[in-house]
PDB file of N, CA and C in Angstrom:
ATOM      1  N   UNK A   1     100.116 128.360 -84.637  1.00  0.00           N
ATOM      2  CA  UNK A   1      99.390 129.497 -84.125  1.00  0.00           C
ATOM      3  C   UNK A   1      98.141 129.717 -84.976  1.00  0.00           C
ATOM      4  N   UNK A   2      97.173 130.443 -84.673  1.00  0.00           N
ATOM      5  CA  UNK A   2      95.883 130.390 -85.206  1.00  0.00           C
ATOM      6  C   UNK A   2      95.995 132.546 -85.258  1.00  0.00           C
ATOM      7  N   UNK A   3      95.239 133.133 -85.712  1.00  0.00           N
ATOM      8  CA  UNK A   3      95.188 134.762 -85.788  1.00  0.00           C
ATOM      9  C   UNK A   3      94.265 134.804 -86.993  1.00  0.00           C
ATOM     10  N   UNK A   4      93.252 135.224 -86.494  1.00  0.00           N
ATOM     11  CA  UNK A   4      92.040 136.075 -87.155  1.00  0.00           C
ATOM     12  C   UNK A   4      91.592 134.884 -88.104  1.00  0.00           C
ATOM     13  N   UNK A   5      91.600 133.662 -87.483  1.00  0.00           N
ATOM     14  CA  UNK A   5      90.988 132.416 -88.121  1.00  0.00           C
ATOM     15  C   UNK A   5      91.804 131.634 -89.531  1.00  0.00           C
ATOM     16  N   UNK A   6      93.114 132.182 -89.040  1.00  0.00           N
ATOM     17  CA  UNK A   6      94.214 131.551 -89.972  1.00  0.00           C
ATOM     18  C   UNK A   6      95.551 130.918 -89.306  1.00  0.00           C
ATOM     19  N   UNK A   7      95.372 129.535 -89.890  1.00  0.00           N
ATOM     20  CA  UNK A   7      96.534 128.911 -89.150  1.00  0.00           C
ATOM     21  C   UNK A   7      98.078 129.305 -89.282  1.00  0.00           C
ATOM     22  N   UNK A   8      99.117 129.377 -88.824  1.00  0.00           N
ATOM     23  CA  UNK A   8     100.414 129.518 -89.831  1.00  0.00           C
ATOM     24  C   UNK A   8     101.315 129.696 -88.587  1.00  0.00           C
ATOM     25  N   UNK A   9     102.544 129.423 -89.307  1.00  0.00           N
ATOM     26  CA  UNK A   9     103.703 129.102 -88.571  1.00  0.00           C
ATOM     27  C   UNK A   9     104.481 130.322 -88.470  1.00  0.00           C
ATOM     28  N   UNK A  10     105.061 130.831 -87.515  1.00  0.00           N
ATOM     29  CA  UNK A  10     105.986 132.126 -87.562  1.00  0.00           C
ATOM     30  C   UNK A  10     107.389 131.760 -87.316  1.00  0.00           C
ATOM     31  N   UNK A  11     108.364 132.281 -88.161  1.00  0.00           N
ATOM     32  CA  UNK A  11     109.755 132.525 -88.534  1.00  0.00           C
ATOM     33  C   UNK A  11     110.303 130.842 -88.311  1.00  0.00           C
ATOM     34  N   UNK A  12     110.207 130.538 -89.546  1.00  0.00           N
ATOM     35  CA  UNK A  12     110.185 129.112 -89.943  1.00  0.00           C
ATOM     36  C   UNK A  12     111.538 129.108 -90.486  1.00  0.00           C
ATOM     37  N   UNK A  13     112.280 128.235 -90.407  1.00  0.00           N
ATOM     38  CA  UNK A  13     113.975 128.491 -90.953  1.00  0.00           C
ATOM     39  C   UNK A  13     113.494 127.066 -92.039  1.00  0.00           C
ATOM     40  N   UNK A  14     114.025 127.547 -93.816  1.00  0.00           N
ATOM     41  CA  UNK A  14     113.715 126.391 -94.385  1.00  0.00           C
ATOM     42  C   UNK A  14     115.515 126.302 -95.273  1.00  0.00           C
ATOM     43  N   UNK A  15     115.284 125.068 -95.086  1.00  0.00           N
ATOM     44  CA  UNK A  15     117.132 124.537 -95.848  1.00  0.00           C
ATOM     45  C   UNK A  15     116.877 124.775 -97.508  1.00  0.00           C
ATOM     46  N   UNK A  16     117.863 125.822 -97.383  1.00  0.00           N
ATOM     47  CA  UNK A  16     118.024 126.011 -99.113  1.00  0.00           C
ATOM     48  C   UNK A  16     118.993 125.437-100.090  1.00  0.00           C
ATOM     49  N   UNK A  17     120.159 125.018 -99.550  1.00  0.00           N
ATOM     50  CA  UNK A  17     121.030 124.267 -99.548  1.00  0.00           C
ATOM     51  C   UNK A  17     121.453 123.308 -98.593  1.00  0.00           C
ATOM     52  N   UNK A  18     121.999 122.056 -98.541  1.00  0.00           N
ATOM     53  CA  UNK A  18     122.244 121.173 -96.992  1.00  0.00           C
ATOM     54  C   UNK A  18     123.429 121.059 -96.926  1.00  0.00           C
ATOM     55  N   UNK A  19     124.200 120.886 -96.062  1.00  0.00           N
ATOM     56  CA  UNK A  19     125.801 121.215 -95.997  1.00  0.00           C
ATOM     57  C   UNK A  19     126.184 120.093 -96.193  1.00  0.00           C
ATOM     58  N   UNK A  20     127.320 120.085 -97.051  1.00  0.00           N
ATOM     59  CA  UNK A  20     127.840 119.016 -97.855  1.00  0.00           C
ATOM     60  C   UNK A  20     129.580 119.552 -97.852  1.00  0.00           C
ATOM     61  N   UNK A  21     130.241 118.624 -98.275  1.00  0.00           N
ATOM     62  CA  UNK A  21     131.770 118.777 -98.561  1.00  0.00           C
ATOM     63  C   UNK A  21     132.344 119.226-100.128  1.00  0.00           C
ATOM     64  N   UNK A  22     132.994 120.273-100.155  1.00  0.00           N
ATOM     65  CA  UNK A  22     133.764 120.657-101.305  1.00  0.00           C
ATOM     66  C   UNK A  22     135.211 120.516-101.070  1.00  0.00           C
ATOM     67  N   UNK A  23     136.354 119.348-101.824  1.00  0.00           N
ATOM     68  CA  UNK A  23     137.381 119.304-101.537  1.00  0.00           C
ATOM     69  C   UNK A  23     137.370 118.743 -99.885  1.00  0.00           C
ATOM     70  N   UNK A  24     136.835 117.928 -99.641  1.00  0.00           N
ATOM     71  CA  UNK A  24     136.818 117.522 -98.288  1.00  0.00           C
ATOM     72  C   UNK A  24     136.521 119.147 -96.760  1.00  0.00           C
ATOM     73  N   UNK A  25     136.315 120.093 -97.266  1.00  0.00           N
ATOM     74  CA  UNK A  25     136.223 121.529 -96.632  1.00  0.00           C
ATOM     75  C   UNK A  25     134.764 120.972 -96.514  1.00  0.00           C
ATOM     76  N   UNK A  26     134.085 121.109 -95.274  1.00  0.00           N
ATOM     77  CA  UNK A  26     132.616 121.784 -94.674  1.00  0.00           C
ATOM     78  C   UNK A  26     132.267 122.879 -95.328  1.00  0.00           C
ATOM     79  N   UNK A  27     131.009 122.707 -96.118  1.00  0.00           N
ATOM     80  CA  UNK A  27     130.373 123.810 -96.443  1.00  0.00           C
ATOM     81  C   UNK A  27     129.001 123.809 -95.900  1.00  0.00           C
ATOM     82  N   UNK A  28     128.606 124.964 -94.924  1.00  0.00           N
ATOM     83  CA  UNK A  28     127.345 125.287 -94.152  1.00  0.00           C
ATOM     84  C   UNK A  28     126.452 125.189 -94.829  1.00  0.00           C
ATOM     85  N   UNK A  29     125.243 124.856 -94.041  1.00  0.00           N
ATOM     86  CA  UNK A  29     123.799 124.653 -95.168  1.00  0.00           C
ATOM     87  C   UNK A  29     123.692 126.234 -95.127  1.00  0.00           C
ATOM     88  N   UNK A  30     122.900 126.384 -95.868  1.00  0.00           N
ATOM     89  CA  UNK A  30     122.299 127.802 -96.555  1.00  0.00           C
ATOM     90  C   UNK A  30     120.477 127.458 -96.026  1.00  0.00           C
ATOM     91  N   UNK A  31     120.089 128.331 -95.647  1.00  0.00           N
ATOM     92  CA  UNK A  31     118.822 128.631 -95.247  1.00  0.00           C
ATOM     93  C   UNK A  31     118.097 129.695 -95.470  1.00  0.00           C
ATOM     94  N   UNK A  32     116.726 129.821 -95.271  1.00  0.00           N
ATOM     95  CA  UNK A  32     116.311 131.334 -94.914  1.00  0.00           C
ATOM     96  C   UNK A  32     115.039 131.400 -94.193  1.00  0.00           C
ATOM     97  N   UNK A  33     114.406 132.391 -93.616  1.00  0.00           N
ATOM     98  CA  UNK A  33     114.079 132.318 -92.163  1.00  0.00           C
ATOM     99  C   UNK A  33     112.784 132.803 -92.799  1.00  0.00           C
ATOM    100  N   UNK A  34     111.342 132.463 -92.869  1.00  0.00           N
ATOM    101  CA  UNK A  34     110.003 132.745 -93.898  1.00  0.00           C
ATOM    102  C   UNK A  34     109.602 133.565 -92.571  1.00  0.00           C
ATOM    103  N   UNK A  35     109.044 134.604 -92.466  1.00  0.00           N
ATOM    104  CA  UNK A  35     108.309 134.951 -91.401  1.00  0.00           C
ATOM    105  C   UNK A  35     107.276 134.248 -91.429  1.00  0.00           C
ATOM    106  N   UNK A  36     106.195 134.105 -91.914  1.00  0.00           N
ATOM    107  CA  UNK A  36     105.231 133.165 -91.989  1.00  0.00           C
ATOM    108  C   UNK A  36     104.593 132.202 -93.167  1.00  0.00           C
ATOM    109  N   UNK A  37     104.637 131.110 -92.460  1.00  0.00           N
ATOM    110  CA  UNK A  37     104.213 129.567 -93.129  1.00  0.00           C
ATOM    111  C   UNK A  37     102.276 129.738 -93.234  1.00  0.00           C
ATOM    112  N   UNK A  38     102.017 129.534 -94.096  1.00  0.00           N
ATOM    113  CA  UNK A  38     100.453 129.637 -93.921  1.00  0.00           C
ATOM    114  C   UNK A  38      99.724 128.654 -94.240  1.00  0.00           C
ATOM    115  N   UNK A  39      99.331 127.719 -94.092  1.00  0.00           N
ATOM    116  CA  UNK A  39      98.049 126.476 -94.820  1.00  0.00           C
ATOM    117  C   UNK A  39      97.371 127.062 -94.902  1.00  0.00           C
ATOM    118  N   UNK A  40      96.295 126.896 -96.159  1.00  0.00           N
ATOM    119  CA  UNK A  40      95.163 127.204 -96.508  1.00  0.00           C
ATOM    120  C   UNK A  40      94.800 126.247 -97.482  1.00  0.00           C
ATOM    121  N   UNK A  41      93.510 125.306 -97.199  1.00  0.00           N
ATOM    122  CA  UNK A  41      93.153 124.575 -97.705  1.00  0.00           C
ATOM    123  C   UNK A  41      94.333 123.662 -98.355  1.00  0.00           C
ATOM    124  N   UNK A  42      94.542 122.951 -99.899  1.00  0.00           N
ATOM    125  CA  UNK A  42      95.664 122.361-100.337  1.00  0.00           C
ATOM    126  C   UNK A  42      96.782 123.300-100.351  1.00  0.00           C
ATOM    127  N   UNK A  43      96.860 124.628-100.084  1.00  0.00           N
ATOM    128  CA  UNK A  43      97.963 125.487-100.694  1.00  0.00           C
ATOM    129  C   UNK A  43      98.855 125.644 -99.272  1.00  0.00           C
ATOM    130  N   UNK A  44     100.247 126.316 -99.839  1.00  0.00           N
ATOM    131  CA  UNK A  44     101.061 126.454 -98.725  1.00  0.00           C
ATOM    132  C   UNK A  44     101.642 127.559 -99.357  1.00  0.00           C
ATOM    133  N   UNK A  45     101.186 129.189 -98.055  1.00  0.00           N
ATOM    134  CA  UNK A  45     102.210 129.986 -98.660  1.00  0.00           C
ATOM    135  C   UNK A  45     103.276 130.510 -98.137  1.00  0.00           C
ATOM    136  N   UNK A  46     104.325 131.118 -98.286  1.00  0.00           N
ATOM    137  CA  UNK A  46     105.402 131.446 -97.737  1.00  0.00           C
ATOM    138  C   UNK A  46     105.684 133.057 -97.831  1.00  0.00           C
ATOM    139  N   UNK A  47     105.357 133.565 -96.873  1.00  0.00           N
ATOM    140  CA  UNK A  47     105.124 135.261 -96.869  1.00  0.00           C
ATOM    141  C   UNK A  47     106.243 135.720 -95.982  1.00  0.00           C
ATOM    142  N   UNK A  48     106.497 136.645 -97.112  1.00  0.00           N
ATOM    143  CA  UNK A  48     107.672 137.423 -95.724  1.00  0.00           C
ATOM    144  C   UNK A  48     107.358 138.713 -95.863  1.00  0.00           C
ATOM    145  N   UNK A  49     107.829 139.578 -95.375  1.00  0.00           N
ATOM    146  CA  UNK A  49     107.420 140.903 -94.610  1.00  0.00           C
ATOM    147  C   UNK A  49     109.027 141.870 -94.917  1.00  0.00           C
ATOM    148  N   UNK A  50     109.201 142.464 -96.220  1.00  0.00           N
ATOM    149  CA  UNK A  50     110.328 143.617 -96.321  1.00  0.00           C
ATOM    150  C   UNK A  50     109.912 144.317 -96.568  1.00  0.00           C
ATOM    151  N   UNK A  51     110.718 145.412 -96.166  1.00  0.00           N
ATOM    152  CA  UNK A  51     110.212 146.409 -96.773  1.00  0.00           C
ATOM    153  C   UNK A  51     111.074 146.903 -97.617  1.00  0.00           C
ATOM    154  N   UNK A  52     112.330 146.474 -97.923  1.00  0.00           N
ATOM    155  CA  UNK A  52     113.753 146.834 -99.045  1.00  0.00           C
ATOM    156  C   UNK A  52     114.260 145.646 -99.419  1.00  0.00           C
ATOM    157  N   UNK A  53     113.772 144.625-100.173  1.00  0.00           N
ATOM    158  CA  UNK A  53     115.385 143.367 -99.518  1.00  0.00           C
ATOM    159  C   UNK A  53     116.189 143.952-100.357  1.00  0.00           C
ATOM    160  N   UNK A  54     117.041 142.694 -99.667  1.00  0.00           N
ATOM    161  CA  UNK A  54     118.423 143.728-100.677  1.00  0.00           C
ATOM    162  C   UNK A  54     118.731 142.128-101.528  1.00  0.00           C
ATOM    163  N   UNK A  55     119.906 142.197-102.214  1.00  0.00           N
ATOM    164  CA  UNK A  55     120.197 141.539-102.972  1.00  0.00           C
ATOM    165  C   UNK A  55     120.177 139.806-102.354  1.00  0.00           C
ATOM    166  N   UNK A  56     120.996 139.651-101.615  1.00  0.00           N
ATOM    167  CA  UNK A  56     120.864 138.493-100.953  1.00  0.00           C
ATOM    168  C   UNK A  56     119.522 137.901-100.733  1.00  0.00           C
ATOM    169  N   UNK A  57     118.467 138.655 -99.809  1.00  0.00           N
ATOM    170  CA  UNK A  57     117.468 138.027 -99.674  1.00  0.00           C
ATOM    171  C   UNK A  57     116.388 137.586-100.896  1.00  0.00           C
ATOM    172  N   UNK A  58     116.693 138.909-102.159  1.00  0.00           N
ATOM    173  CA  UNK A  58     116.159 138.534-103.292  1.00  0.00           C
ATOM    174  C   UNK A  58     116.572 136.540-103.938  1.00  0.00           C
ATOM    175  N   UNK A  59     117.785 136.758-103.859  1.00  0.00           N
ATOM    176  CA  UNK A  59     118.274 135.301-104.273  1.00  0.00           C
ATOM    177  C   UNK A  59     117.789 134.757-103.545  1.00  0.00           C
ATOM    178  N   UNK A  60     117.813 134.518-101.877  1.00  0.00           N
ATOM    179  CA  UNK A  60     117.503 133.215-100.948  1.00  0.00           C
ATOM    180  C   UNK A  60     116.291 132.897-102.192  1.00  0.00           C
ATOM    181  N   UNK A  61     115.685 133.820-101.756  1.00  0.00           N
ATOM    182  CA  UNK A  61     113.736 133.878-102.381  1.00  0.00           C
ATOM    183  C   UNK A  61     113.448 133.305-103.516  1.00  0.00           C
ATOM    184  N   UNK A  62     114.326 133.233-104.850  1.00  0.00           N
ATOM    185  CA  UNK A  62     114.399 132.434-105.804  1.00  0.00           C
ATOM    186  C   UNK A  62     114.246 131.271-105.703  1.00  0.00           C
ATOM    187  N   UNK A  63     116.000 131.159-104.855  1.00  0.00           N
ATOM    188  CA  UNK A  63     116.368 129.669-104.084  1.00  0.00           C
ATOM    189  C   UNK A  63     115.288 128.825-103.776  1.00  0.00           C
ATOM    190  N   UNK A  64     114.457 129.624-102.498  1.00  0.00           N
ATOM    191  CA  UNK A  64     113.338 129.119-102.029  1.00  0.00           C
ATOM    192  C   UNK A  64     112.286 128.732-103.343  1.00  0.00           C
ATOM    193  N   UNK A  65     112.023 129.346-104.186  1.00  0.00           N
ATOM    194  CA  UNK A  65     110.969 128.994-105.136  1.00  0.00           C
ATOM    195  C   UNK A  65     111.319 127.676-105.964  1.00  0.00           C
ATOM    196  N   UNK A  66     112.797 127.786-106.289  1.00  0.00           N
ATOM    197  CA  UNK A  66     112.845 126.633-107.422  1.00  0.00           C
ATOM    198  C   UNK A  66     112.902 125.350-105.983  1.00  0.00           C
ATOM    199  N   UNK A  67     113.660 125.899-104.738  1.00  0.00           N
ATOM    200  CA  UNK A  67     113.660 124.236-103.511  1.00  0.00           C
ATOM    201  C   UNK A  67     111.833 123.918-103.699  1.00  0.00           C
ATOM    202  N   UNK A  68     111.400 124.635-103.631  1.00  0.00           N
ATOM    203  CA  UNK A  68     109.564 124.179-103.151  1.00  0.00           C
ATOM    204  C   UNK A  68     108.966 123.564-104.596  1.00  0.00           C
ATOM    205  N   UNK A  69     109.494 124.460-105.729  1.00  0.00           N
ATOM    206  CA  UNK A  69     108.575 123.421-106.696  1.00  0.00           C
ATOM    207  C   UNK A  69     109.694 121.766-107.169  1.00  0.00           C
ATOM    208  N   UNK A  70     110.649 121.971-106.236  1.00  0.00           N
ATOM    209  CA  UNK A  70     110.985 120.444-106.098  1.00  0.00           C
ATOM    210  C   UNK A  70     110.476 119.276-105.259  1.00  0.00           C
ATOM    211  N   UNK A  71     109.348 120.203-104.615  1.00  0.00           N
ATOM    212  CA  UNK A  71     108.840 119.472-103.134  1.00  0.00           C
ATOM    213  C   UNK A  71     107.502 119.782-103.058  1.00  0.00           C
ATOM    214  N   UNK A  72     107.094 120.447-103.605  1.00  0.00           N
ATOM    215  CA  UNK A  72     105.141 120.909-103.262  1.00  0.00           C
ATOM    216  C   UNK A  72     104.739 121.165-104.943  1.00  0.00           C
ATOM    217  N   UNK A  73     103.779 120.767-104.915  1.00  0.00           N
ATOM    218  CA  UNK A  73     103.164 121.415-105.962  1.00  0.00           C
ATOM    219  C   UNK A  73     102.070 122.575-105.810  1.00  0.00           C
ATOM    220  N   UNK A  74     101.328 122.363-104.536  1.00  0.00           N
ATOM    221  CA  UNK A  74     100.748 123.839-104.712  1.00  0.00           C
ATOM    222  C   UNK A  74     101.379 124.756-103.647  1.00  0.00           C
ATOM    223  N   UNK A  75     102.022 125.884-104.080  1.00  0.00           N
ATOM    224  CA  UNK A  75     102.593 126.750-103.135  1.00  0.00           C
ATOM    225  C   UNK A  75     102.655 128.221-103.773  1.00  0.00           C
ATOM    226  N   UNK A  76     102.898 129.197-102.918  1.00  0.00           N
ATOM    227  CA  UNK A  76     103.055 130.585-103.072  1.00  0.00           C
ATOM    228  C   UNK A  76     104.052 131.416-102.572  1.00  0.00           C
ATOM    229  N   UNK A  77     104.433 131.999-103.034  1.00  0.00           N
ATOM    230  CA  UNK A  77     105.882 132.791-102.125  1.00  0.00           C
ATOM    231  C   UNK A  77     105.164 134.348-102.822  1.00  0.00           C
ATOM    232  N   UNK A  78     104.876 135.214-101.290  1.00  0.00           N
ATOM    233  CA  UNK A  78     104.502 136.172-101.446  1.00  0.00           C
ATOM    234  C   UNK A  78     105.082 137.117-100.259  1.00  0.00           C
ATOM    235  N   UNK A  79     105.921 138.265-101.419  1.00  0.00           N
ATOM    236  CA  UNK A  79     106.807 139.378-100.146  1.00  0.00           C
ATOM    237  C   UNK A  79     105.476 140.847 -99.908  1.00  0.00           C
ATOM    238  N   UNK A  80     105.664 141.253 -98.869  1.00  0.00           N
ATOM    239  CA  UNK A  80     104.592 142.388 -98.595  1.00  0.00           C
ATOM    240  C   UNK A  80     105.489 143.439 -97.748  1.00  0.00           C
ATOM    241  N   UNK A  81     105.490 144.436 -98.386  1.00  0.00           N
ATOM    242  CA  UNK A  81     106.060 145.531 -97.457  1.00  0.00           C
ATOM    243  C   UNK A  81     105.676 146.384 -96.655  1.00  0.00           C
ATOM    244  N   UNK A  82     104.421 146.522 -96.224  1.00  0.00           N
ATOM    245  CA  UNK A  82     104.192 147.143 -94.989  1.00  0.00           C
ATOM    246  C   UNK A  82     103.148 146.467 -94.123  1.00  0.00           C
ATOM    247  N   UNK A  83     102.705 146.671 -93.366  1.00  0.00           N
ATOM    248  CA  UNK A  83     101.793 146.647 -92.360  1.00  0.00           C
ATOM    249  C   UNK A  83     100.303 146.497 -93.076  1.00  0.00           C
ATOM    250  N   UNK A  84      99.730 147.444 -93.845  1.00  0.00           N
ATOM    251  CA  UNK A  84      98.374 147.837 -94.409  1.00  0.00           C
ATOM    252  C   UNK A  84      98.298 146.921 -95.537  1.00  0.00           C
ATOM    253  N   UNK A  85      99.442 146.392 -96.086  1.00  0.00           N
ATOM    254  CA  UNK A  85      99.514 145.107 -97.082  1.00  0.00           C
ATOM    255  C   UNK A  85      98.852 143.102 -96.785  1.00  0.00           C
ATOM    256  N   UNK A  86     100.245 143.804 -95.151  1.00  0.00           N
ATOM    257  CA  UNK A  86      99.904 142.304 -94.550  1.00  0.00           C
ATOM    258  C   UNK A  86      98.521 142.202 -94.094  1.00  0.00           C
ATOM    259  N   UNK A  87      98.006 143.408 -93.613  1.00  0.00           N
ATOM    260  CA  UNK A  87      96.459 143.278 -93.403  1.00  0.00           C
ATOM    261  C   UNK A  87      95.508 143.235 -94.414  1.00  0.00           C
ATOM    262  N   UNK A  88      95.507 143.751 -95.715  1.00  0.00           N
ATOM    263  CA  UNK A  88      94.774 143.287 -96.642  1.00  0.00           C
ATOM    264  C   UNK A  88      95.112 141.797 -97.344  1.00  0.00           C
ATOM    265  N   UNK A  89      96.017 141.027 -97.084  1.00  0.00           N
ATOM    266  CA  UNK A  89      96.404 140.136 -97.628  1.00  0.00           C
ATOM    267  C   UNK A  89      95.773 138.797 -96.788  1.00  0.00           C
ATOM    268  N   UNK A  90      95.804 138.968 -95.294  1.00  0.00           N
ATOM    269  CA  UNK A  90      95.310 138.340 -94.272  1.00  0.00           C
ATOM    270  C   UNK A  90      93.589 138.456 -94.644  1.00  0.00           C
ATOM    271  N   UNK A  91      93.204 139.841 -94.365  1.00  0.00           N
ATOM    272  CA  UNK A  91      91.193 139.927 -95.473  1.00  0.00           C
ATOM    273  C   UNK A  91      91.230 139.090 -96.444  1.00  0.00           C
ATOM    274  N   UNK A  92      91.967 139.006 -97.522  1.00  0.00           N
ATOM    275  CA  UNK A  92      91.561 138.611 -98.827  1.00  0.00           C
ATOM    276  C   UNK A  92      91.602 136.568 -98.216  1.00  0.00           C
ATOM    277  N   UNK A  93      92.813 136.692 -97.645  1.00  0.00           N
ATOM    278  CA  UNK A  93      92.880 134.807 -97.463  1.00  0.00           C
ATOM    279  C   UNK A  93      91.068 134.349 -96.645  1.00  0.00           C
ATOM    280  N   UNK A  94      91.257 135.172 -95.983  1.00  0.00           N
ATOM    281  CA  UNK A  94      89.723 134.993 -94.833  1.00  0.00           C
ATOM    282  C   UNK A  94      88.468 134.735 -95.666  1.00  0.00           C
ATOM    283  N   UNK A  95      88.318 135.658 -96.438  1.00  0.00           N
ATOM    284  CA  UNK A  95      87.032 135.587 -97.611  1.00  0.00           C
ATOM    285  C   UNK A  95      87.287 134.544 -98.713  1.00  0.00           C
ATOM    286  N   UNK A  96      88.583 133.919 -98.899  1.00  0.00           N
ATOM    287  CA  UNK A  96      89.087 133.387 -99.926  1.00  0.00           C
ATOM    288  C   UNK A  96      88.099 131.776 -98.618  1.00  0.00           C
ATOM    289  N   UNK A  97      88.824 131.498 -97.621  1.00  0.00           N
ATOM    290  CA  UNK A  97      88.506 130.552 -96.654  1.00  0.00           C
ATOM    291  C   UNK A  97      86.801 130.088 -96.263  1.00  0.00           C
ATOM    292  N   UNK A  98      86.032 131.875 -96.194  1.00  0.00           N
ATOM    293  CA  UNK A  98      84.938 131.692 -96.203  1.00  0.00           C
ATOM    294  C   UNK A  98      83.761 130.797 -96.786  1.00  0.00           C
TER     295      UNK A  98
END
């Protein structure tokens, strides 16, 4: 998708764990769901949109940081909690692009 001259992907499911066997038992992959994927130039950021997380999503979010610097070197994981955030954050990438 393209919006206000920025490319990015919406509600992207990324594997945080891959399901594997403990004791021969199925254990489910572990994931978590980025609201938006963004390219910008070499960088890749990973923005999500709470406005409380709670404990769980705090961990995925870790998760997610140490999976990506096993796999990207330039990347960003950035949470924003309201509306007037995500819109100054979207300005700043635009002028950053300019």
């Amino acid at each position: 998708m393209d919006a206000h001259g920025i490319e990015f992907e919406f509600q992207v499911p990324i594997e945080l764990i891959p399901a594997h066997k403990i004791n021969n038992e199925k254990v489910y992959r572990a994931t978590v769901r980025v609201d938006f994927v963004i390219k910008v130039d070499d960088k890749i950021i990973y923005m999500d949109t709470k406005g409380y997380p709670t404990p769980l999503s705090r961990f995925k979010y870790k998760l997610l940081g140490w999976v990506k610097t096993q796999e990207e070197a330039n990347f960003e994981i950035v949470w924003l909690k309201t509306k007037t955030a995500v819109l100054e954050f979207v300005n700043k990438l635009k002028k950053e692009d300019e």
